[in-house]
Protein backbone atom coordinates (compact mmCIF):
# COMPACT_ATOMS: atom_id res chain seq x y z
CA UNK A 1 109.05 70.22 104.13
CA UNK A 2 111.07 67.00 104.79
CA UNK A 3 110.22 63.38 103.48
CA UNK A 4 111.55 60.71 105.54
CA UNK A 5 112.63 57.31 103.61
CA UNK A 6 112.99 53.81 104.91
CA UNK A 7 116.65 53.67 104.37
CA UNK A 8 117.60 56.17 107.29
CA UNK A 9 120.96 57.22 105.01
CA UNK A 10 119.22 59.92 103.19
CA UNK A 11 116.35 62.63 103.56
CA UNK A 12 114.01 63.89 100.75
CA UNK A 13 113.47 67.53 101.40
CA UNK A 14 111.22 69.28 98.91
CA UNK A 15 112.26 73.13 97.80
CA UNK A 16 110.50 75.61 96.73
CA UNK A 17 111.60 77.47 93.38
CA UNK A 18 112.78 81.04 93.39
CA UNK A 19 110.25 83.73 93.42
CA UNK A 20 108.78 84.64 90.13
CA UNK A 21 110.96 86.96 87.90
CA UNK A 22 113.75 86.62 90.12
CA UNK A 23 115.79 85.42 87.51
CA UNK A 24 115.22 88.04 85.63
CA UNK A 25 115.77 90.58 88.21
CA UNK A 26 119.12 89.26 88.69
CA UNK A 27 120.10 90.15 85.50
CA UNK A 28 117.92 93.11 85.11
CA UNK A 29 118.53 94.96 87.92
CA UNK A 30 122.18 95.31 88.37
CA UNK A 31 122.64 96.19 84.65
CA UNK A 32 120.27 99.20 85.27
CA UNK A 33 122.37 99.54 88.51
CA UNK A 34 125.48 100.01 86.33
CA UNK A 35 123.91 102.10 83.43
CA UNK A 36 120.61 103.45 83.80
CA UNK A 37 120.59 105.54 80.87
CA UNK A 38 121.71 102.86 78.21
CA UNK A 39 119.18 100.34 80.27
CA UNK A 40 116.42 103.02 80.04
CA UNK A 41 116.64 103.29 76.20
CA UNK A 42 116.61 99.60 75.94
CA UNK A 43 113.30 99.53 77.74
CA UNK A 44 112.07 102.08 75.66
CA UNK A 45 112.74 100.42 72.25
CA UNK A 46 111.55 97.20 73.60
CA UNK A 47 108.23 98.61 73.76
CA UNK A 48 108.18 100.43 70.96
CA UNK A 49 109.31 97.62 68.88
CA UNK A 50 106.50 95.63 70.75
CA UNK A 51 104.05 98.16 70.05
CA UNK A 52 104.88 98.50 66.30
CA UNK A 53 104.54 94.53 65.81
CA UNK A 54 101.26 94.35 67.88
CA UNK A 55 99.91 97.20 65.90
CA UNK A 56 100.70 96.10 62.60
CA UNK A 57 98.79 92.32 63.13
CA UNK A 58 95.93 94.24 64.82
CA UNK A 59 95.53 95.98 61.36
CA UNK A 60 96.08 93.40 59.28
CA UNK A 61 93.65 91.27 61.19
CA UNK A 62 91.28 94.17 61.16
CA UNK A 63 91.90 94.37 57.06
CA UNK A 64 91.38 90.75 56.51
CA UNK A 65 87.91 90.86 58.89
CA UNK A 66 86.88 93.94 57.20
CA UNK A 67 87.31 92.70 53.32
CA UNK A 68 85.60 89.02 54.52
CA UNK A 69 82.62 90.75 56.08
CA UNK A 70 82.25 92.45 52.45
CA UNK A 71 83.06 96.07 53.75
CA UNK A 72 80.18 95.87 56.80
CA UNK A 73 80.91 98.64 59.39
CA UNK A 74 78.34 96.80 61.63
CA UNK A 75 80.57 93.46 61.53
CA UNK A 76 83.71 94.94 61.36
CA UNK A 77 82.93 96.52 64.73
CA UNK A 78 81.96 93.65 66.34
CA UNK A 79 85.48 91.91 64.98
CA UNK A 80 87.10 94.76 66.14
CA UNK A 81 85.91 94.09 69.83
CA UNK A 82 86.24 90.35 69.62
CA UNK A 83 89.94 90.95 68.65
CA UNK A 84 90.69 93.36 71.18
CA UNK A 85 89.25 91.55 74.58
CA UNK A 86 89.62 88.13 73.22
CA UNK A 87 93.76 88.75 73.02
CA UNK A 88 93.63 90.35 76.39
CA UNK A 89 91.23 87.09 77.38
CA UNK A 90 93.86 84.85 75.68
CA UNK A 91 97.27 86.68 76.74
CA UNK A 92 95.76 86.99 80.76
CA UNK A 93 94.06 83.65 80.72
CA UNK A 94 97.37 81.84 79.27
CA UNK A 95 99.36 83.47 81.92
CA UNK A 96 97.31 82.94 84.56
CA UNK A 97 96.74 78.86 83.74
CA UNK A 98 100.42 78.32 83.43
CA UNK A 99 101.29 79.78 86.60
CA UNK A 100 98.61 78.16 88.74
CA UNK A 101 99.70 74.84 86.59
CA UNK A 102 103.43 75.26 87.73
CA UNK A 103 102.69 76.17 91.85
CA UNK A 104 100.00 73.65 91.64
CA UNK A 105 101.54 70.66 90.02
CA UNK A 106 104.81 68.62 90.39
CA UNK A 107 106.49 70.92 88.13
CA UNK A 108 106.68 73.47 90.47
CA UNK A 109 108.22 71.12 93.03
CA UNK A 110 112.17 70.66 93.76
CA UNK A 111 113.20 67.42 95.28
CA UNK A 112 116.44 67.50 97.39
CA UNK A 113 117.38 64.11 98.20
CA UNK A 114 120.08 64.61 101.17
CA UNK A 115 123.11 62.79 102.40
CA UNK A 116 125.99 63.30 105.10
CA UNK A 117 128.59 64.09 102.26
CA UNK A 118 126.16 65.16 99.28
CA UNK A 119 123.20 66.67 97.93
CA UNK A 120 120.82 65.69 94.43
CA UNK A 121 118.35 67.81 92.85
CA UNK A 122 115.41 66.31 91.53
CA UNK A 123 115.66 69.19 88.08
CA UNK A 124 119.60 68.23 87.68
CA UNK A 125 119.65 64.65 87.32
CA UNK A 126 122.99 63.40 87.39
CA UNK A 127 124.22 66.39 89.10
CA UNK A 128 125.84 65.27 92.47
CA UNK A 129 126.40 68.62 94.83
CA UNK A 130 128.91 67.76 97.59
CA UNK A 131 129.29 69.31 101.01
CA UNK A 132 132.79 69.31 101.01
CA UNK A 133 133.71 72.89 99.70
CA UNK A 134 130.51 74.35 100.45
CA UNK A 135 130.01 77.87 101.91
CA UNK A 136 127.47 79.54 103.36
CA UNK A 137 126.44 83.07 102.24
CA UNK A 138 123.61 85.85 102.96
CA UNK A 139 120.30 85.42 100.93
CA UNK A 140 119.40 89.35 100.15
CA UNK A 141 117.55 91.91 98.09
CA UNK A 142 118.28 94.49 95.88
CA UNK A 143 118.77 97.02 98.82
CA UNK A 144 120.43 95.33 101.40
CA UNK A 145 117.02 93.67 103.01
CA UNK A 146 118.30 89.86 104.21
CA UNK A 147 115.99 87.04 104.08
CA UNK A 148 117.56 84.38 105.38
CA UNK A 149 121.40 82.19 104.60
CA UNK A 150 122.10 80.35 101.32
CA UNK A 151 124.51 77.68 100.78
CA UNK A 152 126.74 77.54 98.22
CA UNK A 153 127.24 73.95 96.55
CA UNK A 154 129.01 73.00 93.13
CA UNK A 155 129.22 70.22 91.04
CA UNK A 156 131.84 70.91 88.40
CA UNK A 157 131.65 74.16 86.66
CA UNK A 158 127.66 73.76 88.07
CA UNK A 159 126.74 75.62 90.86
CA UNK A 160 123.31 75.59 93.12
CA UNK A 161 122.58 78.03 95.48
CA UNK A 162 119.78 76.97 98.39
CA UNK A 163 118.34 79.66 100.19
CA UNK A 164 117.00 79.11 103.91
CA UNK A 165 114.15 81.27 104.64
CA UNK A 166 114.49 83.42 107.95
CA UNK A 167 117.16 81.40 108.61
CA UNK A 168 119.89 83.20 110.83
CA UNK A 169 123.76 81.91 111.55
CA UNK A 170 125.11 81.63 115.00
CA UNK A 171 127.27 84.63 115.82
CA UNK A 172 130.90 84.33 114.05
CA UNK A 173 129.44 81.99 111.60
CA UNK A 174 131.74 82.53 108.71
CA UNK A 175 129.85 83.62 106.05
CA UNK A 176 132.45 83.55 102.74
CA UNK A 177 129.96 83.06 99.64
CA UNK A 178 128.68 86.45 97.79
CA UNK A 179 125.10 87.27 98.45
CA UNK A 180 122.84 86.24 96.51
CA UNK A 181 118.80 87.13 95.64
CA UNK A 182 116.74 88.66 94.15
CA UNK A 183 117.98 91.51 91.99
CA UNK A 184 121.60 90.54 92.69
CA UNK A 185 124.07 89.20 90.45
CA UNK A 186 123.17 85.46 91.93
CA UNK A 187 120.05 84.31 92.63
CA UNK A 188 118.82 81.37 94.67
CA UNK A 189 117.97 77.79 92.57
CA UNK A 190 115.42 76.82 95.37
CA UNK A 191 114.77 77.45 98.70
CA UNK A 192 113.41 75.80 101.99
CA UNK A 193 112.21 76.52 105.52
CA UNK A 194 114.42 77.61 108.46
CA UNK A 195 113.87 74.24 109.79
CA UNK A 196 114.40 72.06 106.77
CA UNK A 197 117.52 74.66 105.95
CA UNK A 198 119.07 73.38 109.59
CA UNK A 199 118.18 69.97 109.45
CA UNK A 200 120.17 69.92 105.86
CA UNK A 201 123.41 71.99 107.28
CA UNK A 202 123.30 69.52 110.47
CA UNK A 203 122.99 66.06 108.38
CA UNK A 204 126.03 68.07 106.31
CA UNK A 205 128.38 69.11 109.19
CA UNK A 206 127.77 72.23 109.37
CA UNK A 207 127.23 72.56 112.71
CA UNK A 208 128.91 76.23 113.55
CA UNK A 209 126.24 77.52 111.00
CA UNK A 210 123.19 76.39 113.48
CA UNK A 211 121.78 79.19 115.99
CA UNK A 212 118.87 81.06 116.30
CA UNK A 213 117.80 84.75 117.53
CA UNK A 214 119.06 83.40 120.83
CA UNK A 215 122.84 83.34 120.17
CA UNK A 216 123.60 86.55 118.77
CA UNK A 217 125.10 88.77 121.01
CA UNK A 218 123.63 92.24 122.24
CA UNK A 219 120.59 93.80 120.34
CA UNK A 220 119.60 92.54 116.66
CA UNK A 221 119.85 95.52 114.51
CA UNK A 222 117.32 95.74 111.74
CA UNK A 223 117.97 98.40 108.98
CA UNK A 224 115.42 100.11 106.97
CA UNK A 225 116.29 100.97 103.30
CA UNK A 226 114.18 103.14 100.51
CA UNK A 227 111.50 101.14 99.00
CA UNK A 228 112.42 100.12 95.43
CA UNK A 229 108.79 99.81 94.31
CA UNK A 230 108.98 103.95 94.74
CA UNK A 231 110.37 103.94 91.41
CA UNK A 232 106.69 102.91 90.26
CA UNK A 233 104.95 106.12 91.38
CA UNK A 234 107.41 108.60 89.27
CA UNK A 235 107.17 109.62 85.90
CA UNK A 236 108.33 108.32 82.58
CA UNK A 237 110.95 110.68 82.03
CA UNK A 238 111.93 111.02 85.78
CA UNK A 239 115.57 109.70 84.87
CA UNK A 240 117.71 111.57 87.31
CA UNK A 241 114.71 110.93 90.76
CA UNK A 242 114.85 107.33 89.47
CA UNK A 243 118.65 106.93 89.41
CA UNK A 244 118.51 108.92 92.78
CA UNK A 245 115.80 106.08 94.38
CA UNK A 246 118.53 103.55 93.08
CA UNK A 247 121.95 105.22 94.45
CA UNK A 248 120.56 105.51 97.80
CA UNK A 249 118.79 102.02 98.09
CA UNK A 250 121.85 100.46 99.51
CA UNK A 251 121.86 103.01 101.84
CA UNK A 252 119.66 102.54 105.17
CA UNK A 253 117.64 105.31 106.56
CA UNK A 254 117.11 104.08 109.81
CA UNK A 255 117.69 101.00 112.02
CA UNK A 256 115.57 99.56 114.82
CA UNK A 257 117.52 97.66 117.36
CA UNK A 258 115.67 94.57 119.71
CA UNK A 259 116.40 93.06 122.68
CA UNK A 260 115.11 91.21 125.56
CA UNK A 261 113.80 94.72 127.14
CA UNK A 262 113.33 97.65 124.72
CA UNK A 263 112.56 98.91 120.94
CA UNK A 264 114.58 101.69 119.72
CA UNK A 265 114.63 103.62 116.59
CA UNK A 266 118.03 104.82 115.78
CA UNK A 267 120.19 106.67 113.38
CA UNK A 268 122.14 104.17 111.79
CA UNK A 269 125.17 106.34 111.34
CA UNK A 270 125.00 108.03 114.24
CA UNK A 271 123.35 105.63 116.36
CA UNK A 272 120.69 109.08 117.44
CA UNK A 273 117.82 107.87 119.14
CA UNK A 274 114.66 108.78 117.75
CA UNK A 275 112.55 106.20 119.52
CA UNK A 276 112.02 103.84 122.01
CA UNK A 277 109.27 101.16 123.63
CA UNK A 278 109.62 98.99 126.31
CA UNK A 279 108.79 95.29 124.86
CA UNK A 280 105.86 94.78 127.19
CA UNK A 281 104.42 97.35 125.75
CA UNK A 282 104.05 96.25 122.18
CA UNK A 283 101.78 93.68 120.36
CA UNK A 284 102.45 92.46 117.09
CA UNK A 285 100.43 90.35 114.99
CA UNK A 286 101.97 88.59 111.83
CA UNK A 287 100.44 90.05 108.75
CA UNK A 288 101.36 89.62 105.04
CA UNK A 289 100.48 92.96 103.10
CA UNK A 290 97.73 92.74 100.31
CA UNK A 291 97.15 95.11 97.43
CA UNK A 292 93.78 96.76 98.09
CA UNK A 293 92.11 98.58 95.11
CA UNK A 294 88.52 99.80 95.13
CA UNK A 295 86.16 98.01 92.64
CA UNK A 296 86.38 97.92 89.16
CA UNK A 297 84.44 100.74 88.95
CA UNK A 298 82.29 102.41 85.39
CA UNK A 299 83.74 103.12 81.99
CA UNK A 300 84.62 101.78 78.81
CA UNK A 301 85.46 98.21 78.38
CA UNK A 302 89.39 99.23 77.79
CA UNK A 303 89.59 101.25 81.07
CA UNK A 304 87.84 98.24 82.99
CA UNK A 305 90.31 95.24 81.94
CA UNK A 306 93.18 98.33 82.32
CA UNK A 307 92.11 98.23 85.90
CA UNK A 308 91.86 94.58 86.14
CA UNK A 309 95.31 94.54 84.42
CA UNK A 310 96.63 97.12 86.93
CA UNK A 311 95.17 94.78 90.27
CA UNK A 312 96.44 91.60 89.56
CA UNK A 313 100.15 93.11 89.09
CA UNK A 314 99.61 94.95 92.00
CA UNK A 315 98.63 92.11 93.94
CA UNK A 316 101.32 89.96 92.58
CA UNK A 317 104.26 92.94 93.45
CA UNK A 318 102.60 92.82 97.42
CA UNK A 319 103.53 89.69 97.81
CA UNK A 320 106.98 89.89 96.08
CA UNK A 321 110.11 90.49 97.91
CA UNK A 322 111.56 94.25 95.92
């Protein structure tokens, strides 16, 4: 979304930040890439150590409540369960607050405050980005999937990377930056609309880098690749399937190719037709997916909050772009 100013020399753009773990993803990801086994055991500990330290307060807790309830089973029970639920309470609750605080609030929000030679950031004050030098790149996934075009700016040794969602380049728009997003090496800083992302590369001179569907030439090819949330559904010690799921997820399975008159379903090595639609044929409707799980269900307390647990991350990996 743009802000328009009095002054006419400048626009106020605000960005969105990047999607939630991204960051970490970015680092995550292609270290697992390079060395699953050594990034595998690293996990492993982590949790172990995790479990050890967790463990050891919940029984010293449980010790203290036990000795100042003067050995009472009956009390020491009820501790027991106020410990358990009220951590998960706390730990879920504290989580929760702090990210509906940072989408809700200004904190969540990133100013870009636009000229014809430069760009600001409203969380890098004193950081001037200018367009001279810039370069445009592809905004990815781990797996090849594009979302839109970043741009590449730097201030110094600094570097900010805005990502334009959906946005696509005009055919033989250079395209010299390395990809960036999530679960790559870079990662977007921020990111804005399609529209706001071409107002910004038009006010900077960038004017090869503006087209739409319209311009490319022949069919738009979009390639399928393996789903990297797969890797959820196998077992713990399912090293060599896992590794598998991540050699071939740079590798597309098929492609499906649109133009102004047909669908097709091809091979994208072989370019084999597997299907095919004429376009007045099809409806779509735009849909975001959404995690559906059946009610909470009966059981003990533990296997009810597990299942709450389970939903919201879920529901929070539907909506995230792996």
């Amino acid at each position: 979304m743009s802000i328009g100013n009095e002054s006419g020399a400048s626009r106020r753009f605000v960005a969105h930040r990047p999607f939630w773990g991204s960051k970490m993803a970015s680092t995550m990801t292609p270290a697992w890439q390079k060395n699953p086994a050594r990034s595998y055991l690293i996990m492993v500990v982590g949790i172990l150590a995790f479990t050890a330290v967790a463990g050891a307060l919940y029984m010293a807790a449980q010790a203290v409540v036990y000795r100042a309830s003067g050995g009472s089973n009956a009390v020491a029970e009820v501790m027991d369960k106020v410990l358990r639920y009220g951590a998960i309470a706390l730990l879920i609750g504290g989580i929760s607050g702090w990210y509906w605080w940072s989408q809700r609030s200004e904190h969540g929000k990133i100013f870009l405050d636009v000229t014809r030679d430069a760009l600001t950031v409203s969380k890098r004050p004193g950081d001037v980005y200018p367009f001279a030098g810039a370069q445009l790149g592809v905004w990815g996934i781990s797996g090849g999937m594009t979302m839109g075009t970043t741009l590449h700016l730097h201030c110094g040794g600094r570097r900010f990377i805005l990502g334009g969602r959906d946005y696509r380049v005009a055919a033989g728009t250079r395209l010299e930056a390395p990809d960036a997003g999530y679960g790559l090496p870079l990662d977007v800083d921020a990111w804005v609309s399609a529209s706001d992302f071409g107002e910004i590369l038009a006010m900077s001179g960038h004017q090869a880098a503006q087209g739409g569907a319209s311009s490319a030439a022949g069919p738009v090819r979009c390639l399928l690749f393996p789903s990297p949330l797969a890797i959820q559904q196998m077992g713990a010690f399912a090293v060599r399937r896992k590794q598998q799921l991540l050699n071939s997820a740079n590798h597309p399975r098929l492609a499906i190719d649109v133009d102004a008159d047909a669908i097709r379903v091809v091979d994208p090595n072989t370019n084999a037709l597997h299907a095919s639609v004429q376009v007045a044929q099809v409806t779509a409707t735009p849909e975001t997916y959404q995690f559906r799980y059946g009610g909470l269900g009966f059981g003990s307390p533990d296997q009810i909050v597990g299942r709450m647990f389970e939903r919201g991350m879920a529901s929070t990996l539907s909506t995230t772009p792996v």
